[in-house]
Protein backbone atom coordinates (compact mmCIF):
# COMPACT_ATOMS: atom_id res chain seq x y z
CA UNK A 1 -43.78 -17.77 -34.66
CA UNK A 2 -46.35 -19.00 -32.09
CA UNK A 3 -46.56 -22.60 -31.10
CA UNK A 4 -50.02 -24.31 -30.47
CA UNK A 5 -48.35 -27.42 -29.29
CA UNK A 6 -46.87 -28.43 -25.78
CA UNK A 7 -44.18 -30.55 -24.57
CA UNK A 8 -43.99 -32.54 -21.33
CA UNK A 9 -40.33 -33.89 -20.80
CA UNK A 10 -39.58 -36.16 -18.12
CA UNK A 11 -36.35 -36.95 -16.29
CA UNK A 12 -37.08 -40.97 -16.03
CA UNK A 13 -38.13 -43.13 -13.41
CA UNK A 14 -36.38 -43.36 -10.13
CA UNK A 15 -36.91 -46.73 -8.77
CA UNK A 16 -36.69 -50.11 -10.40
CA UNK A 17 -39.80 -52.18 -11.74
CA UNK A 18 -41.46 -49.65 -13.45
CA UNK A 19 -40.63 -48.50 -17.51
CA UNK A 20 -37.32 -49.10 -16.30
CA UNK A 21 -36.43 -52.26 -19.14
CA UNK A 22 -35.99 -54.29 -15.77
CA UNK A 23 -39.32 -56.42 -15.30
CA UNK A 24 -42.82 -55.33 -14.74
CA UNK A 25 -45.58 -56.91 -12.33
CA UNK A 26 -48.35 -58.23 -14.08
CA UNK A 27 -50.63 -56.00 -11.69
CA UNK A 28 -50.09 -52.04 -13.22
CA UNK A 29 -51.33 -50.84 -9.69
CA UNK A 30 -48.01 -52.24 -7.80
CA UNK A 31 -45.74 -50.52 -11.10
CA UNK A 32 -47.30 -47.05 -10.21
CA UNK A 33 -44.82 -44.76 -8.67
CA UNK A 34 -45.31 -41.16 -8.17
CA UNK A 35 -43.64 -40.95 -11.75
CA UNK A 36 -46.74 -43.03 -13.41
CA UNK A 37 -49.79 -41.27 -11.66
CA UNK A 38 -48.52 -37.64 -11.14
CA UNK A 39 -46.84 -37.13 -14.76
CA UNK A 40 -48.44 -39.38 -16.96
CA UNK A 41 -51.90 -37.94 -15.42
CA UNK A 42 -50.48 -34.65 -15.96
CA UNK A 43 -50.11 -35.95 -19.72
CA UNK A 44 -53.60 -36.54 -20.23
CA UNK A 45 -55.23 -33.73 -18.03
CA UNK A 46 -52.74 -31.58 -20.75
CA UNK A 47 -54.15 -32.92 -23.88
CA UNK A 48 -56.85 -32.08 -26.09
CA UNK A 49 -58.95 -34.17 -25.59
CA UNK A 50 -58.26 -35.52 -21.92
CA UNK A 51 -59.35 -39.13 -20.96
CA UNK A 52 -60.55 -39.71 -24.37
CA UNK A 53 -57.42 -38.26 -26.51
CA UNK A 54 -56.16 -40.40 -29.27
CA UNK A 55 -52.37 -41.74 -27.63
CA UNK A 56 -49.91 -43.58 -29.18
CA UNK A 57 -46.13 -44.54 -27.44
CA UNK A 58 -43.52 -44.60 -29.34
CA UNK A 59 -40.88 -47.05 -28.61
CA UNK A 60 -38.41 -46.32 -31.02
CA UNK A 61 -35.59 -45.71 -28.03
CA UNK A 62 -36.03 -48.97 -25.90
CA UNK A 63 -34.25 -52.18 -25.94
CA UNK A 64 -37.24 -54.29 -25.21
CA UNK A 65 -40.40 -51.80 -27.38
CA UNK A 66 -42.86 -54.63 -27.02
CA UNK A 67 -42.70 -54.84 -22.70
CA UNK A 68 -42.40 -51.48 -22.56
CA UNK A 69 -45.17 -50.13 -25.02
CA UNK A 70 -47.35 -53.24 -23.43
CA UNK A 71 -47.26 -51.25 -19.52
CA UNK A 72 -47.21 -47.55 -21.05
CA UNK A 73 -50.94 -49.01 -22.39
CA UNK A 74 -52.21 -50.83 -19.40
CA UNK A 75 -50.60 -47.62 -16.99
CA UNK A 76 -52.79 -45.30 -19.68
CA UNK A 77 -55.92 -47.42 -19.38
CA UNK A 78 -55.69 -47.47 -15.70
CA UNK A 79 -55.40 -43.78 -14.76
CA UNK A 80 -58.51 -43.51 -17.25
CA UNK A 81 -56.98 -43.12 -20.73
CA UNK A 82 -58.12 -46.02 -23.15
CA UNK A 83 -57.39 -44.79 -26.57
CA UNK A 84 -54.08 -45.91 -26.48
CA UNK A 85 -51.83 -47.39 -29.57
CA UNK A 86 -47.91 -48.35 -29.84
CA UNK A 87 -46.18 -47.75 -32.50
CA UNK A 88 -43.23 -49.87 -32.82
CA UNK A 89 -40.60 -47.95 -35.20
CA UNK A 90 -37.58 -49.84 -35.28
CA UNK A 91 -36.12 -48.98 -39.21
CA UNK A 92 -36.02 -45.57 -40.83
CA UNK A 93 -38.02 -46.99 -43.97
CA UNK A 94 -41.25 -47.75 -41.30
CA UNK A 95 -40.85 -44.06 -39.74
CA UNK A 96 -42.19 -42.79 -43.85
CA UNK A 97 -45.06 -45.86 -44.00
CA UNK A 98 -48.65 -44.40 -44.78
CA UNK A 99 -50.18 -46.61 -41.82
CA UNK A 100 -47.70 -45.01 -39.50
CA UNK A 101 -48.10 -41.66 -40.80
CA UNK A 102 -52.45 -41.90 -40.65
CA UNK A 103 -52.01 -42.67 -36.79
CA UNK A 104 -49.65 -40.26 -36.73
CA UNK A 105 -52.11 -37.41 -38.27
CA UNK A 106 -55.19 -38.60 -35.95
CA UNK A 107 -53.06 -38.80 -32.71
CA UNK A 108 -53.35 -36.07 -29.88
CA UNK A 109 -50.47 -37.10 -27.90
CA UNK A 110 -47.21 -38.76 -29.40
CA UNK A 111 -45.50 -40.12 -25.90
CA UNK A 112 -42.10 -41.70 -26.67
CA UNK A 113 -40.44 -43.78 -23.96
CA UNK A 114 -36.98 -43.95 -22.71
CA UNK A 115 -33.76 -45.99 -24.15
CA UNK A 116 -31.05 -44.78 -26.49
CA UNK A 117 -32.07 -41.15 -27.44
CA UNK A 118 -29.05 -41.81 -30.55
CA UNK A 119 -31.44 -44.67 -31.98
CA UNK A 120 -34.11 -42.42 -31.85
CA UNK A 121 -33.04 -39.29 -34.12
CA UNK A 122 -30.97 -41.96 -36.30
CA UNK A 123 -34.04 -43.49 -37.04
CA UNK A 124 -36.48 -40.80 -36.98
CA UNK A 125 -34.78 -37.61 -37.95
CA UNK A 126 -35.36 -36.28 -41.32
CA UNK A 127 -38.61 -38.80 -42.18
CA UNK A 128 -41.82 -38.10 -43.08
CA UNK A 129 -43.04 -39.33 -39.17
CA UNK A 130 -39.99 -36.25 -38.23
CA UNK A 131 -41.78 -33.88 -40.93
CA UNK A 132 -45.19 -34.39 -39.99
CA UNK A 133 -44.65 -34.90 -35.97
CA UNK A 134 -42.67 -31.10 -36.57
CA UNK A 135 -45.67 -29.33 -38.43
CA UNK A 136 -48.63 -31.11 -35.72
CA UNK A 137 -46.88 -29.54 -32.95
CA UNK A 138 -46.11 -26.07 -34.05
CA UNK A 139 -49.75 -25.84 -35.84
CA UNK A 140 -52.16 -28.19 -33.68
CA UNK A 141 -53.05 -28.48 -30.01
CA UNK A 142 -50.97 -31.52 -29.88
CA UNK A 143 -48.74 -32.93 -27.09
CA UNK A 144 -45.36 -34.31 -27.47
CA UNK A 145 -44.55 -35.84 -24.47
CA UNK A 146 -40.97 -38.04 -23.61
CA UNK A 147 -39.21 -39.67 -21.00
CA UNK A 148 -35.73 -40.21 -20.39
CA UNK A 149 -34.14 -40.67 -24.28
CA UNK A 150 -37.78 -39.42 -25.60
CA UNK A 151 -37.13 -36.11 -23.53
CA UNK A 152 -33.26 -35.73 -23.80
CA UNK A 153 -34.31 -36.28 -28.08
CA UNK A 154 -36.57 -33.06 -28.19
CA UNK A 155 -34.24 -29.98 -28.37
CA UNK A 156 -32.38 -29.25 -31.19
CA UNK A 157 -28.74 -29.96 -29.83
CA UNK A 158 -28.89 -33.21 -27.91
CA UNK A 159 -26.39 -35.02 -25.41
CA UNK A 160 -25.48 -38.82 -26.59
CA UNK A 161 -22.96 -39.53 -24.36
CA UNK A 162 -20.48 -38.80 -22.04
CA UNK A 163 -19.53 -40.34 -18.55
CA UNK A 164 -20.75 -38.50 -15.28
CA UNK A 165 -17.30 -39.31 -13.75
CA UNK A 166 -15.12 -37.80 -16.63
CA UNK A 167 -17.26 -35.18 -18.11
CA UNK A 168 -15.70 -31.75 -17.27
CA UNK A 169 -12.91 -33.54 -19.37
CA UNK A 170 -12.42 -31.78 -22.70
CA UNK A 171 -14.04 -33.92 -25.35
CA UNK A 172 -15.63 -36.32 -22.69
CA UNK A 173 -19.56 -34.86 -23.99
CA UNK A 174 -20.81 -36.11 -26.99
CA UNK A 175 -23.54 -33.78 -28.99
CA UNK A 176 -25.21 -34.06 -32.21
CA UNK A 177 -28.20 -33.04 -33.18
CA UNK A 178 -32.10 -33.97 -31.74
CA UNK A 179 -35.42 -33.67 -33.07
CA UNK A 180 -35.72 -29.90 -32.95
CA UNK A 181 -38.76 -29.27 -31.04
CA UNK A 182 -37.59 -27.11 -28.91
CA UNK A 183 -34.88 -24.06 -29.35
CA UNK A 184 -31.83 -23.03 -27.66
CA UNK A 185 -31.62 -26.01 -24.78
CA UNK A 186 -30.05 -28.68 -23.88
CA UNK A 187 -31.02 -31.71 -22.43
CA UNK A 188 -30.21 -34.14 -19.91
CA UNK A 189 -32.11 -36.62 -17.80
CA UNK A 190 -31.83 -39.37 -14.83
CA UNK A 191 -29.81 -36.23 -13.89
CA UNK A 192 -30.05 -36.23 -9.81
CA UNK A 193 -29.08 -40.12 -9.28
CA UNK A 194 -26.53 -39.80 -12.23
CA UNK A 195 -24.61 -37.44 -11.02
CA UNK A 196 -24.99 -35.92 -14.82
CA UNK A 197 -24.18 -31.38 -13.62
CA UNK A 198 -20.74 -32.17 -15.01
CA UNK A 199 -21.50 -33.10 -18.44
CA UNK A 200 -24.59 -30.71 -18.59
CA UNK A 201 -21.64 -28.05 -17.75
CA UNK A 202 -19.61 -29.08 -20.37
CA UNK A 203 -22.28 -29.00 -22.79
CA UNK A 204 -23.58 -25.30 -22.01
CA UNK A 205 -19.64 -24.01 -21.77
CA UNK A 206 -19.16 -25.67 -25.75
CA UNK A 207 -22.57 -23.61 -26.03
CA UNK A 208 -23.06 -20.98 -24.18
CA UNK A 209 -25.89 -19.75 -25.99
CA UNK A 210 -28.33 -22.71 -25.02
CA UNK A 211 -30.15 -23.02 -21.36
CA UNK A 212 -28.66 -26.47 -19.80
CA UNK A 213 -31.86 -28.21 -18.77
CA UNK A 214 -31.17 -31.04 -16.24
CA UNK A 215 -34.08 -33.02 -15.39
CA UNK A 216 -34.37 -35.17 -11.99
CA UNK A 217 -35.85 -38.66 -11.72
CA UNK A 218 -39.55 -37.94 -11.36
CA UNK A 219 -39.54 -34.73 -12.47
CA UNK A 220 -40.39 -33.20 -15.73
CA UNK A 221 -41.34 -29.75 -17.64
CA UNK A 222 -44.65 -28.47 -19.19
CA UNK A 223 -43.32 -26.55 -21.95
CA UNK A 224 -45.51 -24.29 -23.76
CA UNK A 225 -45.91 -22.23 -26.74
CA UNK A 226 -42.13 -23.25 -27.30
CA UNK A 227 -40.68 -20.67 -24.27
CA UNK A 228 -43.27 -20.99 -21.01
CA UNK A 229 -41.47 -23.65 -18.60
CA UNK A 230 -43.46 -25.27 -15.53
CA UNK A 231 -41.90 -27.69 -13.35
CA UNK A 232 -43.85 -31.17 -12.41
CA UNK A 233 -43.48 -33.96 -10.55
CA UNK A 234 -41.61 -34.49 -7.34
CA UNK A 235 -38.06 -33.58 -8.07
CA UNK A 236 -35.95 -31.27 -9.30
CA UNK A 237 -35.18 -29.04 -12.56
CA UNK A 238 -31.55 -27.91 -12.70
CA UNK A 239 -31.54 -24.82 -14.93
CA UNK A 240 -27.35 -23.71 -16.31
CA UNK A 241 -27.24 -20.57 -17.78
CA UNK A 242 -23.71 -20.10 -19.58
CA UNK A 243 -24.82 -16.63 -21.57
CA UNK A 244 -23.08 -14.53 -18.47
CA UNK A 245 -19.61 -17.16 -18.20
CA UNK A 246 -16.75 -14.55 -18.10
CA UNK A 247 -13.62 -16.67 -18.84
CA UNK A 248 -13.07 -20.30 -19.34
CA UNK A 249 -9.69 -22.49 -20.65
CA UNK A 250 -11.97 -24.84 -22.80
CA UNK A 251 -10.08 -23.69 -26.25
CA UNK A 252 -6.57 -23.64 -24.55
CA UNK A 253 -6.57 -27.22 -22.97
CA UNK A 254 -5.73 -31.00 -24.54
CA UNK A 255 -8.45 -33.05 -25.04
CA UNK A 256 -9.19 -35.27 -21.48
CA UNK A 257 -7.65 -32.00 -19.23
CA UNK A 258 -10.14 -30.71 -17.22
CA UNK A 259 -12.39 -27.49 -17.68
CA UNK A 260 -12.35 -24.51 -15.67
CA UNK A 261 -15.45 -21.68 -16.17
CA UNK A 262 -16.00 -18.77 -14.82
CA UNK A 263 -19.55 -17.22 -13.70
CA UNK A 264 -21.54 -19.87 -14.71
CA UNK A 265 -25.25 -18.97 -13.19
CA UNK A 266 -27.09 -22.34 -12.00
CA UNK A 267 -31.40 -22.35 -11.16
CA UNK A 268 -33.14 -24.72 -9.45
CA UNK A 269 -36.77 -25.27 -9.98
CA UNK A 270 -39.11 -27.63 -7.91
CA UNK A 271 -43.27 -28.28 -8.82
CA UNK A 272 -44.83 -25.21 -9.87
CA UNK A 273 -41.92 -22.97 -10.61
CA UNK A 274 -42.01 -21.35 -13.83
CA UNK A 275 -39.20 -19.98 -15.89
CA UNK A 276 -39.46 -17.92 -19.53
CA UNK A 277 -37.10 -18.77 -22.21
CA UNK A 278 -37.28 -15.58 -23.82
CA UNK A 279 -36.66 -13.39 -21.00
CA UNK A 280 -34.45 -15.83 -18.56
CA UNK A 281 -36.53 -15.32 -15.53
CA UNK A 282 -37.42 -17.59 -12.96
CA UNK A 283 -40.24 -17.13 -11.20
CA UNK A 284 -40.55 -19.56 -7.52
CA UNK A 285 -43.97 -20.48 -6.80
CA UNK A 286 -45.28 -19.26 -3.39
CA UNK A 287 -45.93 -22.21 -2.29
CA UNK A 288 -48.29 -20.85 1.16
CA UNK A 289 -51.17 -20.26 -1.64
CA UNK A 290 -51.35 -23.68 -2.83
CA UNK A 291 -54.27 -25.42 -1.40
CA UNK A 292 -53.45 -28.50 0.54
């Protein structure tokens, strides 16, 4: 089945300030790190429409949804985009309302911010917004975009919790199920500061079949026609491949003993590298062509 849609998911922000649920400076210039005007640029230079697409930011995720939908508009407006909305989902019965669902239908970019990636598919997952959000991005040029809980909430099989410190403990990863956009991964964000290869090892060794995707703080993927991967921003993109592990004691150990694997194949992508979901290969830009 061929995708028309794209996703752009995002690690999270790496310093304070900024769409961080911390505080915000009244002046959106002084918010702008390299995580505002690199990837949210790169969100509108990827849709439709460009400067004039229809957005609207979800906040479903975040603690505070009126701050942080408030500076996802004014960082929009500034870098060009004006056409901006926020929809402010909070209970499963507004996720299935026919005002919600008409913005829904006319937007070209859905861009849902970061928080609690559980409150997200527990309030989203299995809707009408879920339904319709599913069918605009395999049939329409239409960009799903997340950051932090918005991107970790894409796959299919998504990480809720699990401590950095304790998680190649047996039973120390929680996973349940995301919103399904994308097949076969797994997700994790904030994932260079946090510490988080552990967990994303457990996670891939419980599934072997699905590509660990680890996503640095200012640092996302382009993701295209559901298997094309391009790295952005100015981090990293840890890649754990667990379809060649030859041995591990996951199924003979208590729960909270640690793990042991064998052959577990890590990548690491930076900007430009591209990797194929269907084939497993990595391909590292050159980066001597690249203009400067």
């Amino acid at each position: 089945m061929e995708i028309k849609g794209k996703l752009i998911i995002i690690g999270g922000a790496i310093d304070k300030g900024s769409f961080t649920e911390v505080s915000f400076d009244k002046n959106v210039a002084n918010n702008l790190n390299f995580f505002e005007k690199g990837i949210l640029k790169k969100i509108i230079k990827e849709s439709s429409l460009g400067s004039e697409s229809r957005i609207e930011i979800v906040t479903t995720a975040s603690s505070i949804p009126a701050e942080v939908g408030t500076e996802y508009v004014r960082a929009f407006d500034y870098l060009g985009a004006g056409n901006v909305g926020v929809l402010h989902i909070q209970k499963r019965e507004e996720a299935s309302a026919e005002e919600v669902l008409k913005r829904v239908e006319k937007a070209n970019v859905l861009m849902f911010t970061g928080g609690d990636q559980l409150r997200l598919t527990s309030i989203l997952g299995g809707t009408r917004f879920h339904k319709l959000l599913t069918e605009k991005y395999i049939n329409e040029d239409f960009l799903y975009a997340g950051t932090s809980a918005g991107a970790a909430a894409a796959s299919a099989n998504m990480i809720y919790q699990g401590a950095s410190t304790e998680a190649l403990l047996k039973g120390e990863v929680k996973i349940t199920s995301g919103l399904d956009l994308i097949k076969n991964v797994i997700i994790d964000t904030h994932f260079v500061r946090r510490g988080r290869i552990g967990r994303l090892f457990q996670a891939v060794v419980s599934n072997p079949g699905m590509l660990g995707i680890g996503l640095g703080e200012d640092t996302g993927l382009l993701v295209q026609n559901g298997r094309f991967m391009e790295a952005i921003g100015s981090g990293l993109v840890i890649l754990v491949d667990g379809k060649q592990i030859k041995d591990t004691n996951l199924t003979d150990v208590e729960l909270g003993a640690p793990i042991s694997i064998n052959n577990l194949i890590v990548h690491v992508m930076s900007q430009d590298d591209k990797y194929d979901l269907m084939t497993d290969k990595m391909e590292i830009f050159d980066k001597s062509t690249k203009p400067i």
